[in-house]
PDB file of N, CA and C in Angstrom:
ATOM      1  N   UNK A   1      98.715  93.929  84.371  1.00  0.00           N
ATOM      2  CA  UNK A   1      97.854  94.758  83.561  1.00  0.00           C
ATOM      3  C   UNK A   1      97.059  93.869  82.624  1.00  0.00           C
ATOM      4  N   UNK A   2      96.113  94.408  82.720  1.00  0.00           N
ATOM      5  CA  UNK A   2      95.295  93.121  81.875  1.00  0.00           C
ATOM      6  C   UNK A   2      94.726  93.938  80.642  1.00  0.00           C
ATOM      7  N   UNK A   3      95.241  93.342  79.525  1.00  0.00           N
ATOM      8  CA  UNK A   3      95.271  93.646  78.210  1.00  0.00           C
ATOM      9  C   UNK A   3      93.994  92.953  77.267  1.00  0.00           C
ATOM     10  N   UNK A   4      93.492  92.213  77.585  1.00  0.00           N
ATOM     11  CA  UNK A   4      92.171  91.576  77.026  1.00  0.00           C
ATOM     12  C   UNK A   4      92.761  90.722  76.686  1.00  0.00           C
ATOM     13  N   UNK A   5      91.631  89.940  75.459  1.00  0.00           N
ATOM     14  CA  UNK A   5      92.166  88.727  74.916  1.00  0.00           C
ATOM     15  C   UNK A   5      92.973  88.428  74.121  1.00  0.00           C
ATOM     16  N   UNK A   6      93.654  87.528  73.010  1.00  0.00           N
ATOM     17  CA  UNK A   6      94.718  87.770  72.586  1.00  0.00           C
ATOM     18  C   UNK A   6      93.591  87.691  71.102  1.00  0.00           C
ATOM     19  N   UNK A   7      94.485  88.754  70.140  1.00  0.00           N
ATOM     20  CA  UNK A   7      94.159  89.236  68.996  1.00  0.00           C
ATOM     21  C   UNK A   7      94.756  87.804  68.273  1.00  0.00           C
ATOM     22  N   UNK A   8      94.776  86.852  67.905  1.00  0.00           N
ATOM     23  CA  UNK A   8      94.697  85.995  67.318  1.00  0.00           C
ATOM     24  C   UNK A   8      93.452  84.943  67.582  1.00  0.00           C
ATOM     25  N   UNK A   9      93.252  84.592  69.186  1.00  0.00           N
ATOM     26  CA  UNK A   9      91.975  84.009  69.155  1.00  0.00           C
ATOM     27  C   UNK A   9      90.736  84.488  68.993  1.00  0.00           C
ATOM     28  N   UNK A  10      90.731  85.825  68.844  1.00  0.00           N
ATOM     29  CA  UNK A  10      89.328  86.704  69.022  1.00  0.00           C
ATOM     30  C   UNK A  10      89.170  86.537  67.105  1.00  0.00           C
ATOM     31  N   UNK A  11      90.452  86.972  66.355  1.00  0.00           N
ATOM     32  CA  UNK A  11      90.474  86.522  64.950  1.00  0.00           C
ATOM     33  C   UNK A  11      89.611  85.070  64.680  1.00  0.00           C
ATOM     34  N   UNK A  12      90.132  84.398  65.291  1.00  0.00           N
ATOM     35  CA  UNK A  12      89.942  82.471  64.922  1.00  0.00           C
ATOM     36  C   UNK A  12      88.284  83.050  65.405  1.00  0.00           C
ATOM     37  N   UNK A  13      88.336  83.109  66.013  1.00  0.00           N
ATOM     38  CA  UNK A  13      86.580  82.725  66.686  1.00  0.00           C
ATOM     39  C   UNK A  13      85.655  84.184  65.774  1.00  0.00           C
ATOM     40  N   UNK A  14      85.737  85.107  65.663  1.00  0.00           N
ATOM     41  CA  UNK A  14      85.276  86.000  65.080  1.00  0.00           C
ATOM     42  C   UNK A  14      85.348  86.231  63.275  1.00  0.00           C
ATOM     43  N   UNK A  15      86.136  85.318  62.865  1.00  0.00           N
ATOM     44  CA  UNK A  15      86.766  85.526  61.239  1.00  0.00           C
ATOM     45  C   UNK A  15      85.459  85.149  60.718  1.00  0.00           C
ATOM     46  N   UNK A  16      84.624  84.249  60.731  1.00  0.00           N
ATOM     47  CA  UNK A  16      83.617  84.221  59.933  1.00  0.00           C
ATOM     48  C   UNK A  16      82.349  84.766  60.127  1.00  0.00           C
ATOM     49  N   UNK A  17      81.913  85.607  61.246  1.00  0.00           N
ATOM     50  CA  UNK A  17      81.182  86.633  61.251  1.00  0.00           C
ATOM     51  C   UNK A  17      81.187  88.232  60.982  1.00  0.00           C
ATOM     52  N   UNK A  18      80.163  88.524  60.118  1.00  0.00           N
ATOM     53  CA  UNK A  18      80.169  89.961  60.252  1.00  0.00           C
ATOM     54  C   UNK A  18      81.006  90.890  61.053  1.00  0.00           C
ATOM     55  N   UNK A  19      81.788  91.966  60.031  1.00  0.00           N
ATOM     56  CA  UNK A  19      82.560  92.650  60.899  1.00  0.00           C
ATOM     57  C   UNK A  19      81.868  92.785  62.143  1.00  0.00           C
ATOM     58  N   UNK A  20      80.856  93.601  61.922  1.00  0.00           N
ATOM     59  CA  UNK A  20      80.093  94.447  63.254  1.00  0.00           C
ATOM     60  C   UNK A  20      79.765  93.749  64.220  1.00  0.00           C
ATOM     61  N   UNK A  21      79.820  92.244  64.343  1.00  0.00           N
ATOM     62  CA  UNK A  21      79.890  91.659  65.385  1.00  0.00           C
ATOM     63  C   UNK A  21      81.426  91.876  66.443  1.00  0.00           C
ATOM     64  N   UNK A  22      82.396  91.236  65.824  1.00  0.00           N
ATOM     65  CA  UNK A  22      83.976  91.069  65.956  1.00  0.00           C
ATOM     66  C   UNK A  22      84.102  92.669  66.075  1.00  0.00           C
ATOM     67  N   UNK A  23      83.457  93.510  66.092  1.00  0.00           N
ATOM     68  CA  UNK A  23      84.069  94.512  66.535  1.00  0.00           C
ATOM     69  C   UNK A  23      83.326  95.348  67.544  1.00  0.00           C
ATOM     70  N   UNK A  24      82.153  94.590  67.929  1.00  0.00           N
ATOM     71  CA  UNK A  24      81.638  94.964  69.192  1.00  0.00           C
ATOM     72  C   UNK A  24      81.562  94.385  70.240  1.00  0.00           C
ATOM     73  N   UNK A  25      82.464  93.101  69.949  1.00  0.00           N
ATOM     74  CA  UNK A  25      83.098  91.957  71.189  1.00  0.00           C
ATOM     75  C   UNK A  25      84.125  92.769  71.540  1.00  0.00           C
ATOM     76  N   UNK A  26      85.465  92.812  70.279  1.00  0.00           N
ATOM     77  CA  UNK A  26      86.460  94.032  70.659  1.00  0.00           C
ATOM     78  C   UNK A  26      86.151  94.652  71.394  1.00  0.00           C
ATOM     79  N   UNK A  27      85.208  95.618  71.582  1.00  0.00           N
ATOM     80  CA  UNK A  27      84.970  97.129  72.364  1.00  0.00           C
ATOM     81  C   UNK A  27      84.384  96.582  73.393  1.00  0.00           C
ATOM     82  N   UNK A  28      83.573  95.368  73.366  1.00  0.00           N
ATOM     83  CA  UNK A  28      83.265  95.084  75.063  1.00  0.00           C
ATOM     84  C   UNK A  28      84.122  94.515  75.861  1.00  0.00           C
ATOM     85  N   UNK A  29      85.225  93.967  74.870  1.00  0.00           N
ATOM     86  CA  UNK A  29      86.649  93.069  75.547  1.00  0.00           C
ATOM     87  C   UNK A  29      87.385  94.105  76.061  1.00  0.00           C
ATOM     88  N   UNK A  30      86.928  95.340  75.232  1.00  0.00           N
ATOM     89  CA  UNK A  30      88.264  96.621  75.764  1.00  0.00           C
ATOM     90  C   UNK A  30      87.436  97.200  77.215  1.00  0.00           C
ATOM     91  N   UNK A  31      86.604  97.475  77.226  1.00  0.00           N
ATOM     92  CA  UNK A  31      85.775  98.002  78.121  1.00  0.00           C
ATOM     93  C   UNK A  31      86.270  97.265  78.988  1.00  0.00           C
ATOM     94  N   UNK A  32      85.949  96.162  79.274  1.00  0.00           N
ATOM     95  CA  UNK A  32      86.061  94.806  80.815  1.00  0.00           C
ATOM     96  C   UNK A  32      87.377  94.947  80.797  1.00  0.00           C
ATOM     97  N   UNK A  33      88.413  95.235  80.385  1.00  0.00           N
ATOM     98  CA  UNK A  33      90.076  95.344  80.579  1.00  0.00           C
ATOM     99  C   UNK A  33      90.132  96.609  81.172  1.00  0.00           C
ATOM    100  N   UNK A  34      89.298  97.910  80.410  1.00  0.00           N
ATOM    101  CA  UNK A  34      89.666  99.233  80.919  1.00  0.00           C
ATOM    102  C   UNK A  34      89.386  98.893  82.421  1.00  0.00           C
ATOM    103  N   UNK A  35      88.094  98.476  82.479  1.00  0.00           N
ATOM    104  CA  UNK A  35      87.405  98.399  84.424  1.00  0.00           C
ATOM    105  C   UNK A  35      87.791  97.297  84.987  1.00  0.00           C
ATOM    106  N   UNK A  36      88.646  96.857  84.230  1.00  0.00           N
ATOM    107  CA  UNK A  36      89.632  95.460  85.519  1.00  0.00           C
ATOM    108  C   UNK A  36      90.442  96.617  85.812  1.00  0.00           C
ATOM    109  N   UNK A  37      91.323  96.968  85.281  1.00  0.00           N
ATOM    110  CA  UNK A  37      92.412  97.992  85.179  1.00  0.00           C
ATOM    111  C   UNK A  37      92.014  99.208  86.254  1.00  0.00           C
ATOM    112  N   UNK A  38      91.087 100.110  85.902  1.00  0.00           N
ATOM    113  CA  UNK A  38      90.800 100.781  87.142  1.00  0.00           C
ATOM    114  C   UNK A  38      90.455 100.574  88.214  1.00  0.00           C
ATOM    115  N   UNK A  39      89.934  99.248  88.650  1.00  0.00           N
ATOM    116  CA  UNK A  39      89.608  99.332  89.608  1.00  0.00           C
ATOM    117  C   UNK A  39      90.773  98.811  90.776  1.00  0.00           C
ATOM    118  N   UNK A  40      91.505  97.933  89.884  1.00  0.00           N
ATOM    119  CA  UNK A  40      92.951  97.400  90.427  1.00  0.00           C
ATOM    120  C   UNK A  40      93.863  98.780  90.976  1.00  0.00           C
ATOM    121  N   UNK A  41      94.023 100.164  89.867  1.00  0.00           N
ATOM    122  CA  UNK A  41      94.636 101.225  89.964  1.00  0.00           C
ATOM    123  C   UNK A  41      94.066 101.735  91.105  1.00  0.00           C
ATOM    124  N   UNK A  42      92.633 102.207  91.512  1.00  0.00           N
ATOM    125  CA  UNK A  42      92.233 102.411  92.728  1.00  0.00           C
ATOM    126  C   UNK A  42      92.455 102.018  93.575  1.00  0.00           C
ATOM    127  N   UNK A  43      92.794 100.705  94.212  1.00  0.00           N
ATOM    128  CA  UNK A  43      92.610  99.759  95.272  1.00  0.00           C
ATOM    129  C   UNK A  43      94.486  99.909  95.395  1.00  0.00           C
ATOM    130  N   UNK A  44      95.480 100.045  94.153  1.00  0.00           N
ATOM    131  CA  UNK A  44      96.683 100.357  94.528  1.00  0.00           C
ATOM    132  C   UNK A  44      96.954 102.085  95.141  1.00  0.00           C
ATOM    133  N   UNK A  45      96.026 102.672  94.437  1.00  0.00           N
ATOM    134  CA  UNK A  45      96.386 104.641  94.852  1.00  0.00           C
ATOM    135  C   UNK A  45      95.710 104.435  96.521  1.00  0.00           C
ATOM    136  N   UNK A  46      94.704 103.573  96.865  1.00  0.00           N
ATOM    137  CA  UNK A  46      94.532 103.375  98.398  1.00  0.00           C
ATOM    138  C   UNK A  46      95.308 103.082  99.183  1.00  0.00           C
ATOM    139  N   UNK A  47      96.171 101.841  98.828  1.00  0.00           N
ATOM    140  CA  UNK A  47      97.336 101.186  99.704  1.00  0.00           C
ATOM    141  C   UNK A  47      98.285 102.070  99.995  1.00  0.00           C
ATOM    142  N   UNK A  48      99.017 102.595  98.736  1.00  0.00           N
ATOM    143  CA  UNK A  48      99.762 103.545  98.818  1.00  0.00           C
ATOM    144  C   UNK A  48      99.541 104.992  99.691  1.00  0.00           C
ATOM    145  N   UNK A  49      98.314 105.513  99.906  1.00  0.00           N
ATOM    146  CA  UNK A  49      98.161 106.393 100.581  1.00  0.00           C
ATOM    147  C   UNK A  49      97.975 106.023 102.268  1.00  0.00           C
ATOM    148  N   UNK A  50      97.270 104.849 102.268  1.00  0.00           N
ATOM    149  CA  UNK A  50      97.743 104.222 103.923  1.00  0.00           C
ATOM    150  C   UNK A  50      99.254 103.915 104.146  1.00  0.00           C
ATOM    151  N   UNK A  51      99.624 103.865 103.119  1.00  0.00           N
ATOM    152  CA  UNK A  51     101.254 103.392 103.788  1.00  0.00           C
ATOM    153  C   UNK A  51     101.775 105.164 103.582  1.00  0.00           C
ATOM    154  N   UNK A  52     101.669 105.731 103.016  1.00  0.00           N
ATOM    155  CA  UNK A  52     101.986 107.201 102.981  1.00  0.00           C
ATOM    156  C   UNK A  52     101.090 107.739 104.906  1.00  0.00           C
ATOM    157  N   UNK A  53     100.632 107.630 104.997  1.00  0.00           N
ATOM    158  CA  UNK A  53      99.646 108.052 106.247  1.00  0.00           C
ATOM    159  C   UNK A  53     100.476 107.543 107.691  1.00  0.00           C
ATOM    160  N   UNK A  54     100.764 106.361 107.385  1.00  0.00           N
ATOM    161  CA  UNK A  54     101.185 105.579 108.468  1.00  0.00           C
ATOM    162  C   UNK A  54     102.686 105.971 108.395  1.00  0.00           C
ATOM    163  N   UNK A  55     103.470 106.023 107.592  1.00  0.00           N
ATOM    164  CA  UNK A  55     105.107 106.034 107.552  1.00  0.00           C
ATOM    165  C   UNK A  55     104.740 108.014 108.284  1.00  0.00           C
ATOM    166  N   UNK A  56     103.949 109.078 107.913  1.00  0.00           N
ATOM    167  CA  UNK A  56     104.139 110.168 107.970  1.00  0.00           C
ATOM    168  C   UNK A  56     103.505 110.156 109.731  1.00  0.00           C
ATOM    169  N   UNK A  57     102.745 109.206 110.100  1.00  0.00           N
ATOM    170  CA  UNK A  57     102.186 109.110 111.776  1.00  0.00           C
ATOM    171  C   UNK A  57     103.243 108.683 112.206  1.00  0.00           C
ATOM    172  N   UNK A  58     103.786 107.386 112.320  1.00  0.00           N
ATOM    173  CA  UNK A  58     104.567 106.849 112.549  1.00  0.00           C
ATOM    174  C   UNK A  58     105.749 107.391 113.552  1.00  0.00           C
ATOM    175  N   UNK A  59     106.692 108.091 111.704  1.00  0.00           N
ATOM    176  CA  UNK A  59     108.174 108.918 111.865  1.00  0.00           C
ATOM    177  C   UNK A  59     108.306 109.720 113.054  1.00  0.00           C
ATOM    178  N   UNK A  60     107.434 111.071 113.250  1.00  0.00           N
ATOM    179  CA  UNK A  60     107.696 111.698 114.297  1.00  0.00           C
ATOM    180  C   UNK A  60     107.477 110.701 115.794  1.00  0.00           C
ATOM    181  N   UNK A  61     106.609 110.075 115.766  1.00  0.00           N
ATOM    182  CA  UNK A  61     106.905 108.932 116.915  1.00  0.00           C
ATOM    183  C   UNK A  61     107.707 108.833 117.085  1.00  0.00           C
ATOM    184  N   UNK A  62     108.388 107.708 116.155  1.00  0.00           N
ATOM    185  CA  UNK A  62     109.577 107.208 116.486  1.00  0.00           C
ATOM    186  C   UNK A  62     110.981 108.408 116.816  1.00  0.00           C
ATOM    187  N   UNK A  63     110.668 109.250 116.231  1.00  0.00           N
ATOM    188  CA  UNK A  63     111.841 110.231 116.337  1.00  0.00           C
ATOM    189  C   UNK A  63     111.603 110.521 117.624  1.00  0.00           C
ATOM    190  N   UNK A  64     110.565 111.104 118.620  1.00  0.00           N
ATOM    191  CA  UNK A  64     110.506 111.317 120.267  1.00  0.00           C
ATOM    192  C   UNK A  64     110.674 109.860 120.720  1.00  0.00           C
ATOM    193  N   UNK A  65     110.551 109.060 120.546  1.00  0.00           N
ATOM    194  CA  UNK A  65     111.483 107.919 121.407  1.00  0.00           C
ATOM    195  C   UNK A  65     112.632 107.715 121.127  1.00  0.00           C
ATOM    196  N   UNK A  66     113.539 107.949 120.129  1.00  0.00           N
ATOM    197  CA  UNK A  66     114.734 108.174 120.206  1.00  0.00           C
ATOM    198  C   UNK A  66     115.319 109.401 120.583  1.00  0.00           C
ATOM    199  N   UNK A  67     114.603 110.444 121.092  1.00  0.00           N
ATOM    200  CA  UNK A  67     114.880 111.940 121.472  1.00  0.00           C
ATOM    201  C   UNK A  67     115.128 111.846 123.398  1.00  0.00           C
ATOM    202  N   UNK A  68     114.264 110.969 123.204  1.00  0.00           N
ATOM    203  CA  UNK A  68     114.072 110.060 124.731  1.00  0.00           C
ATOM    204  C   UNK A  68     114.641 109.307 125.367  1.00  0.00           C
ATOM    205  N   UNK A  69     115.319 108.742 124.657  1.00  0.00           N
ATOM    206  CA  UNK A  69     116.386 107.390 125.118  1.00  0.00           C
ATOM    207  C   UNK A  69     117.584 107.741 125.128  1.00  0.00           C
TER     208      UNK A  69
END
């Protein structure tokens, strides 16, 4: 899970500018974490539903070849 940067270096590098700077890096640091994050969550709710697809094709297969043998 990717959490952004670490709140001590964003401090060091941001401490001597204007809040309103340091806090609209924040919100773009949070943003690029939120959409690493979803798009990772998507690409896992995909996998998971091919392996859900395939185990549910699969099973009854395999169950008529052992119905068979």
């Amino acid at each position: 899970m990717d959490l952004g940067p670490v709140v001590d270096d964003v401090y060091r590098v941001y401490s001597a500018e204007p809040a309103s700077e340091a806090c609209e890096q924040l919100l773009f640091d949070l943003y690029r974490a939120f959409s690493n994050n979803a798009s990772r969550l998507r690409a896992k709710e995909r996998a998971l539903r091919l392996a859900v697809v395939i185990l549910v094709t699969c099973l009854p297969i395999s169950a008529a070849f052992i119905a068979l043998s």
